[in-house]
Protein backbone atom coordinates (compact mmCIF):
# COMPACT_ATOMS: atom_id res chain seq x y z
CA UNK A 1 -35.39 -154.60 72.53
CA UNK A 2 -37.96 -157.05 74.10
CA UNK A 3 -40.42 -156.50 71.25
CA UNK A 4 -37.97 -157.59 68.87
CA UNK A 5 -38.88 -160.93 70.42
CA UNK A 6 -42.51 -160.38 70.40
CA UNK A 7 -44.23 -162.78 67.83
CA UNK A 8 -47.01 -159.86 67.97
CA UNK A 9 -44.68 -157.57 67.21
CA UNK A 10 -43.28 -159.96 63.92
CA UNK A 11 -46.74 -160.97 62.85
CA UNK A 12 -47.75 -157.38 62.83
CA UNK A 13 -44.71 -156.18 60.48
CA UNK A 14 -45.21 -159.36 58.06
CA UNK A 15 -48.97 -158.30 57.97
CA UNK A 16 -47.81 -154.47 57.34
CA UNK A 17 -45.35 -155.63 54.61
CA UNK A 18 -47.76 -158.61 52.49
CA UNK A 19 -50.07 -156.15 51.26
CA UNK A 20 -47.21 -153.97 49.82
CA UNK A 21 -45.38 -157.17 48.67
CA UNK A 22 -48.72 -158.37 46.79
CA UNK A 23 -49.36 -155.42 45.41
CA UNK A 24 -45.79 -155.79 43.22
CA UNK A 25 -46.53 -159.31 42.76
CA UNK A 26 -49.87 -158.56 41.07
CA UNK A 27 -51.05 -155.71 39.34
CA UNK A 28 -55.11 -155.95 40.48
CA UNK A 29 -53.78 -154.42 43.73
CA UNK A 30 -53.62 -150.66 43.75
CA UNK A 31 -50.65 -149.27 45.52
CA UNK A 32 -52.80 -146.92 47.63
CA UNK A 33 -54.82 -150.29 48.70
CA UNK A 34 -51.83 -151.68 49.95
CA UNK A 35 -50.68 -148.41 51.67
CA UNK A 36 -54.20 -148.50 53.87
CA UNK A 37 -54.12 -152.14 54.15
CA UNK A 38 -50.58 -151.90 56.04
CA UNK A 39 -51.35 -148.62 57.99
CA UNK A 40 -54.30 -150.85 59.53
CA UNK A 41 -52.57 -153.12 60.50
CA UNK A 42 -50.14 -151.00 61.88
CA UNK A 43 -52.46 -148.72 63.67
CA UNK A 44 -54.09 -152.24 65.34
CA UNK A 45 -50.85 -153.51 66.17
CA UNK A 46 -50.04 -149.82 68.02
CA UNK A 47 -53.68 -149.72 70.00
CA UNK A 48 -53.59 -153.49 70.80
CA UNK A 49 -50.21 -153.01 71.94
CA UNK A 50 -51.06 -149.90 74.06
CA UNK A 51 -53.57 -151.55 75.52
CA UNK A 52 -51.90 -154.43 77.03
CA UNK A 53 -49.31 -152.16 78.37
CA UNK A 54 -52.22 -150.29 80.11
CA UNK A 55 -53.62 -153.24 81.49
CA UNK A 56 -50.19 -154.39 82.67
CA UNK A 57 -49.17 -150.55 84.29
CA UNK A 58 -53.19 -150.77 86.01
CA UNK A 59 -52.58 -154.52 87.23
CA UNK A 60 -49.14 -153.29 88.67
CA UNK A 61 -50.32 -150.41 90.24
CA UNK A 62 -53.49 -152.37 92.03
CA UNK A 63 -51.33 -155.43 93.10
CA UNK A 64 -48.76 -152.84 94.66
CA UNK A 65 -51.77 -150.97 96.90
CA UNK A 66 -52.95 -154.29 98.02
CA UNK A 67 -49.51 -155.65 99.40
């Protein structure tokens, strides 16, 4: 529920959804452009995500040993 909060998390769904939105808005845009375009940004969200949460888990683990 905390990513709900996230402006990550909203700027990466508005990003998914723009190319699909432009592509109905304007017919130069193939659909299958639009797919990819939001399944990258997706996918970066995902790994950018998963990385923080890796640094955070590593960070908590190290600051527990040295207490």
């Amino acid at each position: 529920m905390e990513k709900l909060k996230s402006r990550k998390f909203w700027f990466a769904l508005l990003g998914a959804l723009l190319p699909i939105i432009a592509q109905y808005m304007n017919e130069d845009i193939v659909s299958v452009e639009a797919i990819e375009l939001s399944a990258g940004i997706i996918i970066a969200y995902i790994l950018g995500q998963g990385y923080v949460d890796g640094q955070e888990k590593s960070n908590g683990i190290s600051q527990k040993e040295e207490s």
